[in-house]
C-alpha atoms as a PDB file:
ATOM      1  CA  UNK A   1     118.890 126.354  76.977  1.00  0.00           C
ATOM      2  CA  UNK A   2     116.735 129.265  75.776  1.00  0.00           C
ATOM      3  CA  UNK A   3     114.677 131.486  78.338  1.00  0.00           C
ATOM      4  CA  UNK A   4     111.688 129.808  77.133  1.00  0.00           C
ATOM      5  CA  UNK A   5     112.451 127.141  78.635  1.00  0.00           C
ATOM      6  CA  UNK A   6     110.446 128.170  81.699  1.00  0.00           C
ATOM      7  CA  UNK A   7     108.976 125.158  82.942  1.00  0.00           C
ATOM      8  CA  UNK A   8     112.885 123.336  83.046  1.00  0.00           C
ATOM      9  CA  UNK A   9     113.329 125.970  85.838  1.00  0.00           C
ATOM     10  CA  UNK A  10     110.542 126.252  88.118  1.00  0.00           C
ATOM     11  CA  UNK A  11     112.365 125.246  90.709  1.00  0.00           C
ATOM     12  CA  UNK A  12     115.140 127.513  90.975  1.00  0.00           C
ATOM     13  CA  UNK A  13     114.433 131.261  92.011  1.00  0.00           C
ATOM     14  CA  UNK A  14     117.693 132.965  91.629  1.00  0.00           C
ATOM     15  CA  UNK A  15     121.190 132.071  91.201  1.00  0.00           C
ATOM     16  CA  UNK A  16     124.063 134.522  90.774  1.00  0.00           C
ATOM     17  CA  UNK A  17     126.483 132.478  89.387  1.00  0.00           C
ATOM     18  CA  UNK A  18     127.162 132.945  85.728  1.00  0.00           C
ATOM     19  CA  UNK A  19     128.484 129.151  85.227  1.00  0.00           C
ATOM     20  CA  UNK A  20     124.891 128.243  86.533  1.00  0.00           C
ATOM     21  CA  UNK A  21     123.493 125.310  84.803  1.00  0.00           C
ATOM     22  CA  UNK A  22     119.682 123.724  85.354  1.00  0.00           C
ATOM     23  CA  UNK A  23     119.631 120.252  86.181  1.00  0.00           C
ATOM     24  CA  UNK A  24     117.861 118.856  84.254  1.00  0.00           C
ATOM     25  CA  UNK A  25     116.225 115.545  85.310  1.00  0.00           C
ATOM     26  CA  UNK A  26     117.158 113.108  82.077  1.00  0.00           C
ATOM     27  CA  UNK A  27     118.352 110.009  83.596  1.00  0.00           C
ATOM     28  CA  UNK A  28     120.951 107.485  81.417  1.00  0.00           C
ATOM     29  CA  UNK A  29     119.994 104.284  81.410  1.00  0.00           C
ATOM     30  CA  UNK A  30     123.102 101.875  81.604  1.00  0.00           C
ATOM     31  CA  UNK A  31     123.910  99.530  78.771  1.00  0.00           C
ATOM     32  CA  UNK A  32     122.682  96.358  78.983  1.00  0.00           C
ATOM     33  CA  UNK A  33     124.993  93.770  79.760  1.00  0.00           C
ATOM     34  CA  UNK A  34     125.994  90.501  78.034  1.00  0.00           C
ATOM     35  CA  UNK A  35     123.906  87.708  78.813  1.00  0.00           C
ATOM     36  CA  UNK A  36     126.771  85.587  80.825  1.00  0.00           C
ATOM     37  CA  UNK A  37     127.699  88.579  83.180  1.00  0.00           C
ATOM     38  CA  UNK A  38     123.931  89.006  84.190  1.00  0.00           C
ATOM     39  CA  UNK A  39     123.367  87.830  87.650  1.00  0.00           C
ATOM     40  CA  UNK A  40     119.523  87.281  88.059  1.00  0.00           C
ATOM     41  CA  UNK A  41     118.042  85.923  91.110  1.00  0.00           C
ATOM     42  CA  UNK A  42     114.676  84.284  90.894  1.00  0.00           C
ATOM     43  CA  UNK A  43     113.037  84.236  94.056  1.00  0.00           C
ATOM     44  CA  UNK A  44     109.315  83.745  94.853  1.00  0.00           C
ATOM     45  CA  UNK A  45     106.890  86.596  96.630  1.00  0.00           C
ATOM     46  CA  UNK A  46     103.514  86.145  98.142  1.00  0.00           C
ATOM     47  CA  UNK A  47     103.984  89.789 100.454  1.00  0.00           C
ATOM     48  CA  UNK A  48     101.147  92.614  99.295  1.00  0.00           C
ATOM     49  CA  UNK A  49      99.554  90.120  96.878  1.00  0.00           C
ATOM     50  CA  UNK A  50      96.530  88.623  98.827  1.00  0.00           C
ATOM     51  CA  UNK A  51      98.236  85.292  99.648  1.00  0.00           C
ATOM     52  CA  UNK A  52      99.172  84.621  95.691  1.00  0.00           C
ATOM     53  CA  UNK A  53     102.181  83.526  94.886  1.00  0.00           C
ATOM     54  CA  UNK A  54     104.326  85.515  91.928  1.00  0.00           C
ATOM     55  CA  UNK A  55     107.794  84.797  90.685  1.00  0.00           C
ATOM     56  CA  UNK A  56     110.600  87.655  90.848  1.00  0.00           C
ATOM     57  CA  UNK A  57     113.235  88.203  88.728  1.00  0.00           C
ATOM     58  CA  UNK A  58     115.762  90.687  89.944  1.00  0.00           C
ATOM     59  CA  UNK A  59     119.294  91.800  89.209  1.00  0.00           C
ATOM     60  CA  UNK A  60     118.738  92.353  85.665  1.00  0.00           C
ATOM     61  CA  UNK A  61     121.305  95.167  84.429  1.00  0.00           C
ATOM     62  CA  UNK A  62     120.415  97.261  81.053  1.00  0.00           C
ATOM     63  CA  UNK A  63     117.879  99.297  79.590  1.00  0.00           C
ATOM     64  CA  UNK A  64     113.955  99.288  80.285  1.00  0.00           C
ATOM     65  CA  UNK A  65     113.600  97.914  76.267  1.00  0.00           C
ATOM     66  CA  UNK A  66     115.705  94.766  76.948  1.00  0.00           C
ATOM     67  CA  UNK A  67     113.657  94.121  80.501  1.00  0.00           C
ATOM     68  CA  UNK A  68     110.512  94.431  78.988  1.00  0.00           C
ATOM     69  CA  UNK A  69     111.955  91.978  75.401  1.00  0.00           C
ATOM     70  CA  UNK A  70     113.167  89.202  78.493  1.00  0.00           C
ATOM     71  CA  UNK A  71     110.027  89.914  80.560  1.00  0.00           C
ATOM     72  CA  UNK A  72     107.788  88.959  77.430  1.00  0.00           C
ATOM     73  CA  UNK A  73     109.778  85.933  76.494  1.00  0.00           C
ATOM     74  CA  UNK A  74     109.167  84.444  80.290  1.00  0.00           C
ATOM     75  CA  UNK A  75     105.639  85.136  80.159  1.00  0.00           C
ATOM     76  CA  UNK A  76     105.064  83.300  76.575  1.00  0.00           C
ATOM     77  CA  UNK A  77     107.518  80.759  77.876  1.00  0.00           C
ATOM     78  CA  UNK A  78     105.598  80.115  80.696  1.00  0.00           C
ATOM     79  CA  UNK A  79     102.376  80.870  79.563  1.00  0.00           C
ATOM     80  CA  UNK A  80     100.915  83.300  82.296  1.00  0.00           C
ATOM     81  CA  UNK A  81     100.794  86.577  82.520  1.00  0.00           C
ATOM     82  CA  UNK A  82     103.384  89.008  84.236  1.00  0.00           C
ATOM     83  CA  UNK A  83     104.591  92.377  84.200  1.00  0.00           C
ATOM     84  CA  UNK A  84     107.920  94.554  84.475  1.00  0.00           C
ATOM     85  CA  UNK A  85     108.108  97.086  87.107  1.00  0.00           C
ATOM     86  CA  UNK A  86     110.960  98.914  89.144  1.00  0.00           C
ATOM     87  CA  UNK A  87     113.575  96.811  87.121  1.00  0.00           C
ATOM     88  CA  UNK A  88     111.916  93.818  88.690  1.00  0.00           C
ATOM     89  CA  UNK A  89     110.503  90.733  86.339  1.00  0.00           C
ATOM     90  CA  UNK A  90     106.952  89.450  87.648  1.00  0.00           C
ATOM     91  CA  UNK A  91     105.524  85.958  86.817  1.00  0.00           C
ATOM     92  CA  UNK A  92     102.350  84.988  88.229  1.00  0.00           C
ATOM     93  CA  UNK A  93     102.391  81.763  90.056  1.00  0.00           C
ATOM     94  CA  UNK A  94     105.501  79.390  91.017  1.00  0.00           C
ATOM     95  CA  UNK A  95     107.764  79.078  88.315  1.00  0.00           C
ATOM     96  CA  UNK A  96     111.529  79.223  89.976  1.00  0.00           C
ATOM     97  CA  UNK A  97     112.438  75.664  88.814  1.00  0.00           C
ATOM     98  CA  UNK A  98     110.843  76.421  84.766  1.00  0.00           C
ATOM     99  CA  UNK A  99     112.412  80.043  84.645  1.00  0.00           C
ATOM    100  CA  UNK A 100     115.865  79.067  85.641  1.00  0.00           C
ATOM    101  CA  UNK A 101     116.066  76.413  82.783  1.00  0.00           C
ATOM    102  CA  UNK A 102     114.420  79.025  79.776  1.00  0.00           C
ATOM    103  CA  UNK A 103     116.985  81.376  81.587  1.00  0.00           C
ATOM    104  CA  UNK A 104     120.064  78.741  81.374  1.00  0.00           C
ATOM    105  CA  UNK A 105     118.898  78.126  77.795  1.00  0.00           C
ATOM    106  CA  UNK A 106     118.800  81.696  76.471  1.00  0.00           C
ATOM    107  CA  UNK A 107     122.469  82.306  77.997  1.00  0.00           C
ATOM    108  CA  UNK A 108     121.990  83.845  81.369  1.00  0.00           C
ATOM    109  CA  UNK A 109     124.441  81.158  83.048  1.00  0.00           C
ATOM    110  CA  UNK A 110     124.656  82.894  86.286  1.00  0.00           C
ATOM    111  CA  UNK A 111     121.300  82.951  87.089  1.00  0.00           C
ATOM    112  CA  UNK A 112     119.942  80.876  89.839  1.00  0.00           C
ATOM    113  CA  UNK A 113     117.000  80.612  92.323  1.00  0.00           C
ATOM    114  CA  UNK A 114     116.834  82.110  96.074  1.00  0.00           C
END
């Protein structure tokens, strides 16, 4: 790391150890796992959403890119709209039953409704 590098450290103020290395906050994302070891729970929400009901996936292991490429499948699938956030799936409306089947059919055999 070069001195230059002055906004990595702003918040350290002095160390005196020579081995001293700046964290530096870069997190890894984990590999995604295969389809049949994925364990996704579908589960329905209707808490902090004004009484509507939304769909949750959860459980999904892998990186952000993967989430988002299954998030946008279930939404087309389904035909509503949705979002990924947190490492959380969101379908709007009440689609356990429909989700679990597109789910089954794409390969994700141990996923299953709460």
């Amino acid at each position: 790391m070069s001195m230059s590098d002055w906004k990595d450290r702003l918040n350290v103020v002095y160390s005196t150890n020579p081995d001293f290395k700046y964290d530096s906050e870069d997190e890894v994302e984990a590999n995604t796992l295969l389809k049949e070891k994925q364990l996704l729970r579908i589960s329905l929400d209707k808490r902090n959403r004004k009484g509507k009901a939304v769909t949750l996936i959860t459980g999904f292991i892998g990186t952000t890119d993967d989430l988002e490429a299954l998030g946008k499948l279930l939404k087309v699938k389904c035909g509503v709209g949705g979002s990924v956030k947190d490492g959380e799936i969101i379908i709007q409306g009440d689609f356990r039953n429909k989700i679990l089947e597109i789910l089954q059919k794409e390969g994700y055999a141990k996923s299953r409704c709460i």
